[in-house]
PDB file of N, CA and C in Angstrom:
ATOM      1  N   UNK A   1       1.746   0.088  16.152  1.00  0.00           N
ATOM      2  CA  UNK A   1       2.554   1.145  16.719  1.00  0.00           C
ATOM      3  C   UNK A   1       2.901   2.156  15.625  1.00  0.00           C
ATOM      4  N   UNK A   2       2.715   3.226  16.242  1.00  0.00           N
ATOM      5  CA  UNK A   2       3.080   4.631  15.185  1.00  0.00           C
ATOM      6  C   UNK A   2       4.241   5.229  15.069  1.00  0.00           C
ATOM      7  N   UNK A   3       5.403   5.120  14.720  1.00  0.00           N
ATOM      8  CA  UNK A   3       6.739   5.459  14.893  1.00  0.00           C
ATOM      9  C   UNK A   3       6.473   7.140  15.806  1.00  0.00           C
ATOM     10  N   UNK A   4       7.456   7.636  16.390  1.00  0.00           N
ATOM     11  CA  UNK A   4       7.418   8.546  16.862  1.00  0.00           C
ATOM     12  C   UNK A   4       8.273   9.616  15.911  1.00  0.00           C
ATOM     13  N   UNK A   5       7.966  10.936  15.627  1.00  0.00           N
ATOM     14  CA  UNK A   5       8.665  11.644  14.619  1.00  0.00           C
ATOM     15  C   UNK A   5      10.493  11.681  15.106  1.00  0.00           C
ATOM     16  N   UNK A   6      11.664  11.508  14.047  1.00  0.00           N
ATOM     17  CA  UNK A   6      12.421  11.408  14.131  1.00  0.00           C
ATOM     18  C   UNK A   6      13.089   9.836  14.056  1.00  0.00           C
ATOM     19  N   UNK A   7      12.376   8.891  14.287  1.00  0.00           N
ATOM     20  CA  UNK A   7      12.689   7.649  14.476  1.00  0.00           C
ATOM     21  C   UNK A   7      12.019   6.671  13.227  1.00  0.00           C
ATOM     22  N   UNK A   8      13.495   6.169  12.808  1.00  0.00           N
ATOM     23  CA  UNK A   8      13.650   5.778  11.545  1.00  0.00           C
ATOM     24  C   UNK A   8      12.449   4.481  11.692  1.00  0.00           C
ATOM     25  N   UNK A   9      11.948   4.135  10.685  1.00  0.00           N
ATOM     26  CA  UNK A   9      10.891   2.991  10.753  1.00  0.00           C
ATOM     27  C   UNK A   9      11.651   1.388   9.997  1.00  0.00           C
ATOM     28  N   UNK A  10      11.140   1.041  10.974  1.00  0.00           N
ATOM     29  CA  UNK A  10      11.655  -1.151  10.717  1.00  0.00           C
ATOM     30  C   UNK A  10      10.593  -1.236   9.488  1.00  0.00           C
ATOM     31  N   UNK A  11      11.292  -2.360   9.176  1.00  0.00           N
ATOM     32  CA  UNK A  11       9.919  -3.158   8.257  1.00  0.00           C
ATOM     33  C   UNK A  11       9.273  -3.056   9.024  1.00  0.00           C
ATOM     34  N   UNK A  12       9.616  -3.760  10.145  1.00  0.00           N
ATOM     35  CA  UNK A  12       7.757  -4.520  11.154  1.00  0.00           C
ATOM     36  C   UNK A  12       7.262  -3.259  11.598  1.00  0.00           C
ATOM     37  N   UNK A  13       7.819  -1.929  11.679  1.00  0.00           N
ATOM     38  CA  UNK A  13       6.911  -0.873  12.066  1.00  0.00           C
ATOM     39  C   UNK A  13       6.206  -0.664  10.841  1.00  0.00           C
ATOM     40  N   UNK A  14       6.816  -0.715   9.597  1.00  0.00           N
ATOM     41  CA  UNK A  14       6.518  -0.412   8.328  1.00  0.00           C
ATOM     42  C   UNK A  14       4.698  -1.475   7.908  1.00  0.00           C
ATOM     43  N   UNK A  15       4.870  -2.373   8.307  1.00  0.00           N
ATOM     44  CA  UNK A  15       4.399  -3.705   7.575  1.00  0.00           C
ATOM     45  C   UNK A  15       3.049  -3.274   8.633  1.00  0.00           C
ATOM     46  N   UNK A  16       3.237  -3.088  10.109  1.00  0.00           N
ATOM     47  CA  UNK A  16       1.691  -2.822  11.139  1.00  0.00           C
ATOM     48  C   UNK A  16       1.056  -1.320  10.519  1.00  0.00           C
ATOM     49  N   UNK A  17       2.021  -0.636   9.868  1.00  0.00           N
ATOM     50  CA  UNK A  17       1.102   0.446   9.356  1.00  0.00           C
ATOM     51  C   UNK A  17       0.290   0.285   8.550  1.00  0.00           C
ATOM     52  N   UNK A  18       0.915  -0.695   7.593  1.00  0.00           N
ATOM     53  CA  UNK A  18       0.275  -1.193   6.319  1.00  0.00           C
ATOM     54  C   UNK A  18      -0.929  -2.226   6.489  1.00  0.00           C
ATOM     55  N   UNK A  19      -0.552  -3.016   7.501  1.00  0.00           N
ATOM     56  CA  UNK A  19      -1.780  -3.588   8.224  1.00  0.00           C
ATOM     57  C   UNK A  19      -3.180  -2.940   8.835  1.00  0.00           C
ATOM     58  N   UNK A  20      -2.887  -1.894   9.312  1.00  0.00           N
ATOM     59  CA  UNK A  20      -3.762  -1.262   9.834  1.00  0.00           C
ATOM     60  C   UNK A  20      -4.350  -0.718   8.887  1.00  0.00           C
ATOM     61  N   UNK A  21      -3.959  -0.111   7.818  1.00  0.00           N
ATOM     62  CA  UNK A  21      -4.328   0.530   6.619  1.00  0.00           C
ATOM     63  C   UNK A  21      -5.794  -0.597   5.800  1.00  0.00           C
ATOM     64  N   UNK A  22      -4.659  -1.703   5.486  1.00  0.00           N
ATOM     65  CA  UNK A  22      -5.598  -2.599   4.901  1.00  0.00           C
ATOM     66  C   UNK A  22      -6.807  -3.141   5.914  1.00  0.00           C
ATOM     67  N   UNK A  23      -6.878  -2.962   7.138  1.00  0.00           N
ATOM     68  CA  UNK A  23      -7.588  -3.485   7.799  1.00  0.00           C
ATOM     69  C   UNK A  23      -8.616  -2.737   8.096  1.00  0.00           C
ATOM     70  N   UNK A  24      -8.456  -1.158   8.405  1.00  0.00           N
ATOM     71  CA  UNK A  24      -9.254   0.098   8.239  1.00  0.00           C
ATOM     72  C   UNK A  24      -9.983   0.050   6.676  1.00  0.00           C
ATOM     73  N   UNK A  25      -8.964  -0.037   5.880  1.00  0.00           N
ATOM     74  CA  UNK A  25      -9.569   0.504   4.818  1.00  0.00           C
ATOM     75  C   UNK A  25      -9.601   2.073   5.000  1.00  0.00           C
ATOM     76  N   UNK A  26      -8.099   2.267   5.471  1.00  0.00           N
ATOM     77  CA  UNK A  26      -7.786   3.944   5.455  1.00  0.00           C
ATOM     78  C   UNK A  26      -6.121   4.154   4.674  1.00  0.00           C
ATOM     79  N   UNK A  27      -6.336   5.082   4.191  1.00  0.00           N
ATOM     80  CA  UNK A  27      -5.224   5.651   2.985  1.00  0.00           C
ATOM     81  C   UNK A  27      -3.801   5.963   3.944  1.00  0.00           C
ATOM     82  N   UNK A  28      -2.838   5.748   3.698  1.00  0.00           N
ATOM     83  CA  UNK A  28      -1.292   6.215   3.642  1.00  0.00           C
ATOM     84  C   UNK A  28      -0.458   7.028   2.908  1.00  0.00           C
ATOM     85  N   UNK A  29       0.248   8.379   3.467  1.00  0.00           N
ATOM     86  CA  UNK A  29       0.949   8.533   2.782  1.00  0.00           C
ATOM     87  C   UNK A  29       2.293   8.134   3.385  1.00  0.00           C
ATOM     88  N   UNK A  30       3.483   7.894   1.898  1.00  0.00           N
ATOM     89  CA  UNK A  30       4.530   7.380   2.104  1.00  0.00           C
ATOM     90  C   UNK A  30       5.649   8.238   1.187  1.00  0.00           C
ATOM     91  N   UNK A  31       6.700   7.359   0.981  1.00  0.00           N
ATOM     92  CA  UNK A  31       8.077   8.018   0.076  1.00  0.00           C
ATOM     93  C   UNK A  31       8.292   6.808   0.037  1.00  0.00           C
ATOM     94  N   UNK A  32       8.340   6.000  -1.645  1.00  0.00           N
ATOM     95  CA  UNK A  32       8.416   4.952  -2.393  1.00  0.00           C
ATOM     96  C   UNK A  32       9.456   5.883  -3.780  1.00  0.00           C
ATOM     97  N   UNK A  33      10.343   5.341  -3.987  1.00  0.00           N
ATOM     98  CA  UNK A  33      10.999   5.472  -4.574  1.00  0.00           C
ATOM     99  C   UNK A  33      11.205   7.107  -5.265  1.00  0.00           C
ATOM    100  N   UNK A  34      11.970   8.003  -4.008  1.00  0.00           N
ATOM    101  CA  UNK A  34      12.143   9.068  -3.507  1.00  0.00           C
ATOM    102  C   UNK A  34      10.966   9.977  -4.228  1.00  0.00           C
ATOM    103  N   UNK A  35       9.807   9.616  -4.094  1.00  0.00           N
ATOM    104  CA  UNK A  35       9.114  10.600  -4.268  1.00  0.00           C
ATOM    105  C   UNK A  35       7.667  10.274  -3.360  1.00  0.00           C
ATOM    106  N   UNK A  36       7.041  10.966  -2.945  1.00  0.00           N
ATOM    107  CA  UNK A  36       5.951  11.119  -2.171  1.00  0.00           C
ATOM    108  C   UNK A  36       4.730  10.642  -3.060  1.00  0.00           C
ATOM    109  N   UNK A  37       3.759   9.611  -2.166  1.00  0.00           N
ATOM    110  CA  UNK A  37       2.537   9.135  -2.661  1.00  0.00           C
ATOM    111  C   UNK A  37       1.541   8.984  -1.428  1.00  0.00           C
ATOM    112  N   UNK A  38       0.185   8.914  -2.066  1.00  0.00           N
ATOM    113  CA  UNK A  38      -1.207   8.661  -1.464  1.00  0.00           C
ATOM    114  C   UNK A  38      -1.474   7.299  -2.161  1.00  0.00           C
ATOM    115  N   UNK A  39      -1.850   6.729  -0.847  1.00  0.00           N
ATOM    116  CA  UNK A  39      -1.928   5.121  -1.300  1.00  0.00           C
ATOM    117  C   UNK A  39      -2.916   4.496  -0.264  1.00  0.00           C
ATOM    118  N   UNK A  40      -3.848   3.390  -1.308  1.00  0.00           N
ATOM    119  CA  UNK A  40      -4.831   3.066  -0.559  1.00  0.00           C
ATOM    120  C   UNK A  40      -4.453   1.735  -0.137  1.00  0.00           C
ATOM    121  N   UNK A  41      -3.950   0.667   0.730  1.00  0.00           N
ATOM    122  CA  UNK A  41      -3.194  -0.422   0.955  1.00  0.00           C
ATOM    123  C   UNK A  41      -4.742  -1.726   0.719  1.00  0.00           C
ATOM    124  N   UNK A  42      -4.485  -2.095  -0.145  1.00  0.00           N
ATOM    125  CA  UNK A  42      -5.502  -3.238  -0.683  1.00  0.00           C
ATOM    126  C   UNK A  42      -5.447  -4.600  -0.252  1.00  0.00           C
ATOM    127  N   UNK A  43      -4.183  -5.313  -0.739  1.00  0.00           N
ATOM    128  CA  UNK A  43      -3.578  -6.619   0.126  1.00  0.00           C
ATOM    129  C   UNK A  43      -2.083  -6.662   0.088  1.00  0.00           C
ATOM    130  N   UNK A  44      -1.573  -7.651   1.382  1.00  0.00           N
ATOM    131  CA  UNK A  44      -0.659  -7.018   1.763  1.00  0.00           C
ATOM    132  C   UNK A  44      -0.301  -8.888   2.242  1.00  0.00           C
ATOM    133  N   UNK A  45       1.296  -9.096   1.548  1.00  0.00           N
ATOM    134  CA  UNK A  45       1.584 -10.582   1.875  1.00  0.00           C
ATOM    135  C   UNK A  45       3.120 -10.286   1.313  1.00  0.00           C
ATOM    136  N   UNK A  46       3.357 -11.858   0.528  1.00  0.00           N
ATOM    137  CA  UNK A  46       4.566 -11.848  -0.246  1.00  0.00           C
ATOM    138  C   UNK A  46       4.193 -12.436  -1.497  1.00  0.00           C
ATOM    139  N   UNK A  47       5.291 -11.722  -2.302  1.00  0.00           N
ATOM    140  CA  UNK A  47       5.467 -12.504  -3.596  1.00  0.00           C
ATOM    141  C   UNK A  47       5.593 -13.933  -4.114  1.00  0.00           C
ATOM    142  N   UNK A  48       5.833 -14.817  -5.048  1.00  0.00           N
ATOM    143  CA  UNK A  48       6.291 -16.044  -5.020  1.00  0.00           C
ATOM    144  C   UNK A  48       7.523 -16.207  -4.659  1.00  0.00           C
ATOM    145  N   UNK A  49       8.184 -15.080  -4.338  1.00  0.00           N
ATOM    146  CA  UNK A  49       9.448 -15.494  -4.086  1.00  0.00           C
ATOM    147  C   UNK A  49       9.760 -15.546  -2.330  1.00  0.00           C
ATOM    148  N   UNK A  50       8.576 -15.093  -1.919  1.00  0.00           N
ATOM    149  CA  UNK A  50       8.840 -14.697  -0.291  1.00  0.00           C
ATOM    150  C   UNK A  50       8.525 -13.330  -0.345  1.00  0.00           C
ATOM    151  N   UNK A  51       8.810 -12.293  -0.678  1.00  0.00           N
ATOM    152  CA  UNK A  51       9.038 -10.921  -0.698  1.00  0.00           C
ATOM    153  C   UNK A  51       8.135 -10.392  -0.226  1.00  0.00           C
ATOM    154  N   UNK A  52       8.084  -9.410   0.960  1.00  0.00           N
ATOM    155  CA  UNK A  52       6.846  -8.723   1.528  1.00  0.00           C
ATOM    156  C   UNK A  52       6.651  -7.779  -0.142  1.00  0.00           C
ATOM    157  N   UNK A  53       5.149  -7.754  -0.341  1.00  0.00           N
ATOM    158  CA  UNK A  53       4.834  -6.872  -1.221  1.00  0.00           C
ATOM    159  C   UNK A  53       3.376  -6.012  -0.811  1.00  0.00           C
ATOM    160  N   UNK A  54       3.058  -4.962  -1.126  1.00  0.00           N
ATOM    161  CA  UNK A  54       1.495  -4.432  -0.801  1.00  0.00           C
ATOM    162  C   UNK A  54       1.111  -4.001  -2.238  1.00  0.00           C
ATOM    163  N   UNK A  55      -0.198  -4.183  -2.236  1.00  0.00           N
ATOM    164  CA  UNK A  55      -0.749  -4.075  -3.648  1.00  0.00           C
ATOM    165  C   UNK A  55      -1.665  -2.653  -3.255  1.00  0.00           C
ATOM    166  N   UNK A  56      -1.281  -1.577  -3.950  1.00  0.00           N
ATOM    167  CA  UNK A  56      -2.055  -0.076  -3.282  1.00  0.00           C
ATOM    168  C   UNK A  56      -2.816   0.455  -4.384  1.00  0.00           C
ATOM    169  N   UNK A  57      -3.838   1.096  -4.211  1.00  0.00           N
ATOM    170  CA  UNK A  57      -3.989   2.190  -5.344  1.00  0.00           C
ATOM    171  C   UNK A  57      -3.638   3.371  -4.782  1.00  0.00           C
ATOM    172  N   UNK A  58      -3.086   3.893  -6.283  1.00  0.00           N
ATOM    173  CA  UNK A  58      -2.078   5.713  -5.787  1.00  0.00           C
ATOM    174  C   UNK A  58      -3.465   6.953  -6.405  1.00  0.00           C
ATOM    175  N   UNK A  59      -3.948   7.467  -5.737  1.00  0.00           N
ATOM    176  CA  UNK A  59      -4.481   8.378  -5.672  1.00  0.00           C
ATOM    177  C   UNK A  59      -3.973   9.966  -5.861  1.00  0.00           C
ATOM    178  N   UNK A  60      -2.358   9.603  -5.265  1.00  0.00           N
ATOM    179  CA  UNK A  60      -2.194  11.006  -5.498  1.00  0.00           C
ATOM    180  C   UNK A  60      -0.438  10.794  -5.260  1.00  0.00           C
ATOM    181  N   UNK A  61      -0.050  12.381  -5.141  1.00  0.00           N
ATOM    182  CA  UNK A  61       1.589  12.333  -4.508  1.00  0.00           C
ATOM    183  C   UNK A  61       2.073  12.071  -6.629  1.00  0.00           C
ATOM    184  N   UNK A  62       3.127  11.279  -6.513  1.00  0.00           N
ATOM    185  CA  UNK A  62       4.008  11.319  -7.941  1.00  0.00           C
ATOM    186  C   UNK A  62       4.598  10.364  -8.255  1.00  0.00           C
ATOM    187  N   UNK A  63       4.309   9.935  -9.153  1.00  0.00           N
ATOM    188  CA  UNK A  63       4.951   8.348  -9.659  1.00  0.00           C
ATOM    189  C   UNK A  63       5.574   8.086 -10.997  1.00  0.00           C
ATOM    190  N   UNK A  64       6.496   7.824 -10.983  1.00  0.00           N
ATOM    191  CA  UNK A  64       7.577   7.363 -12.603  1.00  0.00           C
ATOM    192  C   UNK A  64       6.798   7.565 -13.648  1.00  0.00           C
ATOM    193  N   UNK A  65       5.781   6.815 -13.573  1.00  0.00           N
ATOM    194  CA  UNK A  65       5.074   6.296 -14.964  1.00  0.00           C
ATOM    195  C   UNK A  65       3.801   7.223 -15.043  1.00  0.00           C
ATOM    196  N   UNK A  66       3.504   8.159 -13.687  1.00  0.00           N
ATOM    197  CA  UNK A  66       2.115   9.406 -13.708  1.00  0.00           C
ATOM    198  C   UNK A  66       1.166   8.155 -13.434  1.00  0.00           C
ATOM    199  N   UNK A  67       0.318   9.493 -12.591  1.00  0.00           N
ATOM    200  CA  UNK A  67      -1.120   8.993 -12.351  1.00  0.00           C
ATOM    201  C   UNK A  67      -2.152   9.198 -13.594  1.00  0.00           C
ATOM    202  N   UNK A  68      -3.062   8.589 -13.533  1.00  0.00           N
ATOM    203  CA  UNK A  68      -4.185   8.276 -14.956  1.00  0.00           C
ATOM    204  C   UNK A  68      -5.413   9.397 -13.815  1.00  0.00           C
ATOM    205  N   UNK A  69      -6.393   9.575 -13.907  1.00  0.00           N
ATOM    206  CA  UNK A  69      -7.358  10.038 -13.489  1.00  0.00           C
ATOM    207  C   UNK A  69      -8.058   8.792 -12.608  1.00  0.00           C
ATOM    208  N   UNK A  70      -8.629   9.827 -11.221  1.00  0.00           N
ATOM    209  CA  UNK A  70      -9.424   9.010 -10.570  1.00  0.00           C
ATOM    210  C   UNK A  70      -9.942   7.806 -10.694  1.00  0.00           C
ATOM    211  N   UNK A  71      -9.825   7.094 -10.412  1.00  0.00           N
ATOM    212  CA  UNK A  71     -10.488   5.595 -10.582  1.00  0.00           C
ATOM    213  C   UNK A  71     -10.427   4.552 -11.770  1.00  0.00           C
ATOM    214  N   UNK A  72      -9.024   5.205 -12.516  1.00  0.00           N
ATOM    215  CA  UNK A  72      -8.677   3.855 -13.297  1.00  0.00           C
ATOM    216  C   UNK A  72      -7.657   3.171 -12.746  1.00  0.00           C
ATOM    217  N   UNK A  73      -7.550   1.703 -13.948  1.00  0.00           N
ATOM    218  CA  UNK A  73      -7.072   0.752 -13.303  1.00  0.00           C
ATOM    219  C   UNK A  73      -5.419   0.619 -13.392  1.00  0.00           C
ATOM    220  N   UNK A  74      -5.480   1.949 -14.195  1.00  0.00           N
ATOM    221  CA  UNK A  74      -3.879   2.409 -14.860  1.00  0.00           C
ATOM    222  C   UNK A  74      -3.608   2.721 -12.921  1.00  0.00           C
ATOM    223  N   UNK A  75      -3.854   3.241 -11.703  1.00  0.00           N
ATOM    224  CA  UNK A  75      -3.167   3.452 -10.852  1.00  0.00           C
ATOM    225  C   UNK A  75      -2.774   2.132 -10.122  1.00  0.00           C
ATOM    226  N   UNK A  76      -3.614   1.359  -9.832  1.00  0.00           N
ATOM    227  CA  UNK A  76      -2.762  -0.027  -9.020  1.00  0.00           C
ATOM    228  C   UNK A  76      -0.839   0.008  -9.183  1.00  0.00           C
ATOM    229  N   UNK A  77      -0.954  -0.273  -7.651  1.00  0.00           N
ATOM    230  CA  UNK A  77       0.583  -0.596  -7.229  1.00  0.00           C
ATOM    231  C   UNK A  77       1.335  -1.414  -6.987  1.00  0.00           C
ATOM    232  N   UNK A  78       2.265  -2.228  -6.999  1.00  0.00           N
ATOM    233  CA  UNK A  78       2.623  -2.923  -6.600  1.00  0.00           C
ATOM    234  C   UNK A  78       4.224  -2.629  -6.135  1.00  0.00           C
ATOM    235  N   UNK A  79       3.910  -2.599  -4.677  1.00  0.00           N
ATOM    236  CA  UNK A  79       5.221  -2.360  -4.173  1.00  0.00           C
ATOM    237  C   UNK A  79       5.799  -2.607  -2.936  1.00  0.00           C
ATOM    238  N   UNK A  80       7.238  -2.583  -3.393  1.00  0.00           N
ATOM    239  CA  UNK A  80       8.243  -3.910  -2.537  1.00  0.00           C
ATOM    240  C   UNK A  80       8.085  -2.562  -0.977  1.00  0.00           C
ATOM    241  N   UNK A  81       7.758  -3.474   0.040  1.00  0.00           N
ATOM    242  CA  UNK A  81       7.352  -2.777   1.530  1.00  0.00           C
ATOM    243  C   UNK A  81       8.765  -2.513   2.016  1.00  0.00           C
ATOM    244  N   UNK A  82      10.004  -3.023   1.463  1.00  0.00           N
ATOM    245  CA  UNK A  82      11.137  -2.933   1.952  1.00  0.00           C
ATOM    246  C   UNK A  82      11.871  -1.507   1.400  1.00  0.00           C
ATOM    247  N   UNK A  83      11.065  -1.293   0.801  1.00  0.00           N
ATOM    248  CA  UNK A  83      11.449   0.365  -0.084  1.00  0.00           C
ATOM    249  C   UNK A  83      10.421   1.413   0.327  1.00  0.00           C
ATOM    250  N   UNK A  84       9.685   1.162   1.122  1.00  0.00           N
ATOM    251  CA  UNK A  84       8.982   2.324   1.572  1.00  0.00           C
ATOM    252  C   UNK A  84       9.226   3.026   3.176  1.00  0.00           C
ATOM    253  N   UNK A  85       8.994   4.592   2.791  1.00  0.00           N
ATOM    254  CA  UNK A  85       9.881   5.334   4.335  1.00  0.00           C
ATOM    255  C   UNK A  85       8.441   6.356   4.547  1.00  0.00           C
ATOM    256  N   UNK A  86       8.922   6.699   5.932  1.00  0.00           N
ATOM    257  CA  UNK A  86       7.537   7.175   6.085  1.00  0.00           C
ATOM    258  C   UNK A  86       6.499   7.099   6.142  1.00  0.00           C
ATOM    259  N   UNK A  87       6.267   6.138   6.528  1.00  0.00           N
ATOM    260  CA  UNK A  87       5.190   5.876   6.172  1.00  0.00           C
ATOM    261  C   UNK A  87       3.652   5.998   7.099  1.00  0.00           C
ATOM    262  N   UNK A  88       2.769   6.392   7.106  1.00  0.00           N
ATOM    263  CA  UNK A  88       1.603   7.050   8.450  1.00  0.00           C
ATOM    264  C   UNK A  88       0.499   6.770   7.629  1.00  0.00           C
ATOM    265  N   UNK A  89      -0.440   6.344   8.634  1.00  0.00           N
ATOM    266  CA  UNK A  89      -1.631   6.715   8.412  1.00  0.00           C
ATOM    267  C   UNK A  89      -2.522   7.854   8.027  1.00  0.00           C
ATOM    268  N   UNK A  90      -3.405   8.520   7.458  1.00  0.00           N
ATOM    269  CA  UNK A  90      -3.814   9.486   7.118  1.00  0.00           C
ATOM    270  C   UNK A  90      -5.428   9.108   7.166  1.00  0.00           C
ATOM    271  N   UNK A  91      -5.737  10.848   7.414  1.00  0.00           N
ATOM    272  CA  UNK A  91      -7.678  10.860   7.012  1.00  0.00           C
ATOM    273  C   UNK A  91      -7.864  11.079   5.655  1.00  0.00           C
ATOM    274  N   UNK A  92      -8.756  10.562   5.171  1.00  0.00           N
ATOM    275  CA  UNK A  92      -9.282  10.291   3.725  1.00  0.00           C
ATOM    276  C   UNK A  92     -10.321   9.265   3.594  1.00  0.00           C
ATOM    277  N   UNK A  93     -10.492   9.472   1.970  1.00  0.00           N
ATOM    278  CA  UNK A  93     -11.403   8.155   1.739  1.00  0.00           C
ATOM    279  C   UNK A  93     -11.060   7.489   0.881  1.00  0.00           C
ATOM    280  N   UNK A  94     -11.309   6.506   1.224  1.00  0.00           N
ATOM    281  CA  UNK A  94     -10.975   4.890   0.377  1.00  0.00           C
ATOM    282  C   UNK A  94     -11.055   5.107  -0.732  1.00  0.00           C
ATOM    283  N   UNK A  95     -10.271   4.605  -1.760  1.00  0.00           N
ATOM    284  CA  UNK A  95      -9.748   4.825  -3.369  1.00  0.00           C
ATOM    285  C   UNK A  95      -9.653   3.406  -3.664  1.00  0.00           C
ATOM    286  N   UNK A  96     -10.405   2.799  -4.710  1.00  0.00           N
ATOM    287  CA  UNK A  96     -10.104   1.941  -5.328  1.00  0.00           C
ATOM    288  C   UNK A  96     -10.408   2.292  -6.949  1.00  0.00           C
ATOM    289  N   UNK A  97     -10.228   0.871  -7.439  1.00  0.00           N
ATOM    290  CA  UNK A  97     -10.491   1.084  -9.064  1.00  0.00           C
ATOM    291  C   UNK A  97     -11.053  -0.673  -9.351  1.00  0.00           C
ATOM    292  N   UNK A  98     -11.797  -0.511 -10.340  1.00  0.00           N
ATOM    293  CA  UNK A  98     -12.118  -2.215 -10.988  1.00  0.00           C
ATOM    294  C   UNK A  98     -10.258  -2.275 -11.460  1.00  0.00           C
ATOM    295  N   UNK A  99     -10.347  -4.046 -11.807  1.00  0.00           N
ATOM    296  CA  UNK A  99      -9.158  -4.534 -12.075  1.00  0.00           C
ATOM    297  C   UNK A  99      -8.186  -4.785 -11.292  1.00  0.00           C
ATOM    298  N   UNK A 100      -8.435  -4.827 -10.062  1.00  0.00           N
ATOM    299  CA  UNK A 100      -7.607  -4.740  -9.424  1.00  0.00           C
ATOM    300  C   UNK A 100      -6.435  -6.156  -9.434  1.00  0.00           C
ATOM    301  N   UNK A 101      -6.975  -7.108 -10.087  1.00  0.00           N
ATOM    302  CA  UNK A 101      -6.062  -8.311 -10.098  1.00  0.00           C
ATOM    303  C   UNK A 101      -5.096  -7.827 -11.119  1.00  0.00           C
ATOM    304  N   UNK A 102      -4.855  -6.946 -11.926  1.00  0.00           N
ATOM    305  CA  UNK A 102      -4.115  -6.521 -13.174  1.00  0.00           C
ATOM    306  C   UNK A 102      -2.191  -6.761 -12.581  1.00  0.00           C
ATOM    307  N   UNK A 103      -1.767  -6.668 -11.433  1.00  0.00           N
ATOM    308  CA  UNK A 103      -0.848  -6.719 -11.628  1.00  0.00           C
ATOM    309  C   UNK A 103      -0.284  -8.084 -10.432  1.00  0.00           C
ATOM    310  N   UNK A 104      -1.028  -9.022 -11.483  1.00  0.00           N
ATOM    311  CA  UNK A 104      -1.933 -10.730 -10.702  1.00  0.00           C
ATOM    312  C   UNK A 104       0.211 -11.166  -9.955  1.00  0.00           C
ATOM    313  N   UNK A 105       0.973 -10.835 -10.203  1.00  0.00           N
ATOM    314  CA  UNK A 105       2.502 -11.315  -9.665  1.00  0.00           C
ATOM    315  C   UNK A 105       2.331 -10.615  -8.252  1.00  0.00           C
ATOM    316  N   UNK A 106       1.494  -9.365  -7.969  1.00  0.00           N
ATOM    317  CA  UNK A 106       2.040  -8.605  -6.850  1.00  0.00           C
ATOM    318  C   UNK A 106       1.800  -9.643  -5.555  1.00  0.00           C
ATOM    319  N   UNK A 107       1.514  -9.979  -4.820  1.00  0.00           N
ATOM    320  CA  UNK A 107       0.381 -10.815  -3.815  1.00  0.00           C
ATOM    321  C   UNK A 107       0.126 -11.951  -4.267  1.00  0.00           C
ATOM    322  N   UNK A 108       1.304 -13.288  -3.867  1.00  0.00           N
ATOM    323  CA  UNK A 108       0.694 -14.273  -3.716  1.00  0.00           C
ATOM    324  C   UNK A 108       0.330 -15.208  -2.427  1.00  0.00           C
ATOM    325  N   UNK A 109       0.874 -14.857  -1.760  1.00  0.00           N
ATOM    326  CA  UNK A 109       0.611 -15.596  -0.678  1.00  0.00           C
ATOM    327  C   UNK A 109      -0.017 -14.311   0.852  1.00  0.00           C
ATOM    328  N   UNK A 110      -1.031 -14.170   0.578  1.00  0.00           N
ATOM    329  CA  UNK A 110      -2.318 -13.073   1.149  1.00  0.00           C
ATOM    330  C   UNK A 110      -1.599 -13.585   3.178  1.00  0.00           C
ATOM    331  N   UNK A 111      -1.643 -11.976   3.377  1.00  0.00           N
ATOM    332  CA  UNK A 111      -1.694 -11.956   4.988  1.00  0.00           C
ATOM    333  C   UNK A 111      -2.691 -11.252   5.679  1.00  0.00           C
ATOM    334  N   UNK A 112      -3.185 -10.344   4.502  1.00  0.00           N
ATOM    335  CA  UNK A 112      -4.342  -9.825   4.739  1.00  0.00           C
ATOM    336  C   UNK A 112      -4.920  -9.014   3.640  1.00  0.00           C
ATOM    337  N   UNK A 113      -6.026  -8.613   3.052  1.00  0.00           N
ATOM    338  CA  UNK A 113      -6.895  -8.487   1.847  1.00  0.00           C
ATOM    339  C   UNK A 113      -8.150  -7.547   2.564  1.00  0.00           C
ATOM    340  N   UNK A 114      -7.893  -5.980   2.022  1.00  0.00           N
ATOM    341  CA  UNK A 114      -9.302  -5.653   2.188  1.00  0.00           C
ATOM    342  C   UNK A 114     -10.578  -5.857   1.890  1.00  0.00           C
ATOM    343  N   UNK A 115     -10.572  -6.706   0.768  1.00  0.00           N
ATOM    344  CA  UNK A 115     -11.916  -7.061   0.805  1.00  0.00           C
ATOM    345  C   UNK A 115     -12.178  -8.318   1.670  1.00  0.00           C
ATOM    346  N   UNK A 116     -11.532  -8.686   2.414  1.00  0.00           N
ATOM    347  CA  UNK A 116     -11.753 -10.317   3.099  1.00  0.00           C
ATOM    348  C   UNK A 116     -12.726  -9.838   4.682  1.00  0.00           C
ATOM    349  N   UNK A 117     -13.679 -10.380   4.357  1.00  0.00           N
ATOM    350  CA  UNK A 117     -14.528  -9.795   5.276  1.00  0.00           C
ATOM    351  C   UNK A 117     -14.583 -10.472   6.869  1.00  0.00           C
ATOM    352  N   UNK A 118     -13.522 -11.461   6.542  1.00  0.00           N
ATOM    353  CA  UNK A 118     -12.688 -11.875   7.763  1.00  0.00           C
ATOM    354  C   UNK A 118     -11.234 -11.607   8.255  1.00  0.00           C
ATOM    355  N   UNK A 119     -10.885  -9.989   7.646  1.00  0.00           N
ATOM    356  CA  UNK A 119      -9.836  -9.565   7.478  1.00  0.00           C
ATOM    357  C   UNK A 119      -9.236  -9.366   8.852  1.00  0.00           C
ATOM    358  N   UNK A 120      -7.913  -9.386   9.378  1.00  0.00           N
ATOM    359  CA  UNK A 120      -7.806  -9.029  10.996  1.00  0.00           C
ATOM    360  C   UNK A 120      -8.173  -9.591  12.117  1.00  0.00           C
TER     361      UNK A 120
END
């Protein structure tokens, strides 16, 4: 389900966007820690602690620490789904980078994984 404009988004509206994302293998933009990003949703579960987390690459939009250039492994994300607003689907193309295990705490317990070719 696609929130309708004006209407604030749940996790669980939050979490089927992100699903769909990882399951497409189609890009999102969002507002993660008040600033706007392009994000490619890679895998998408909880932490060891429980914690919904999504592991993204940022392609674009603005981030604390800056984006590196296209297709390094300096962009991988890792971020808490309970802090993200806005969040929609978008047209684009798929963004990844090698390394993607680099930030190996984000995703431990997998709900869904774009590369899992039994994904969905």
């Amino acid at each position: 389900m696609i929130p309708s404009a004006g209407r604030i988004q749940t996790v669980e509206d939050i979490y089927q966007v992100l699903w769909t994302a990882v399951q497409n293998k189609q890009p999102i933009s969002a507002i993660y820690e008040n600033r706007p990003r392009l994000l490619c949703p890679h895998q998408l579960g909880r932490n060891y602690r429980g914690e919904l987390r999504v592991l993204c690459y940022q392609f674009g939009g603005d981030s604390r620490t800056g984006l590196q250039p296209s297709g390094s492994a300096d962009n991988w994300r890792c971020i808490m789904v309970e802090k993200l607003r806005q969040v929609r689907l978008v047209d684009g193309e798929w963004r990844t980078a090698p390394n993607r295990s680099r930030p190996a705490p984000c995703v431990s317990d997998l709900d869904i994984d774009a590369d899992d070719p039994n994904a969905g």
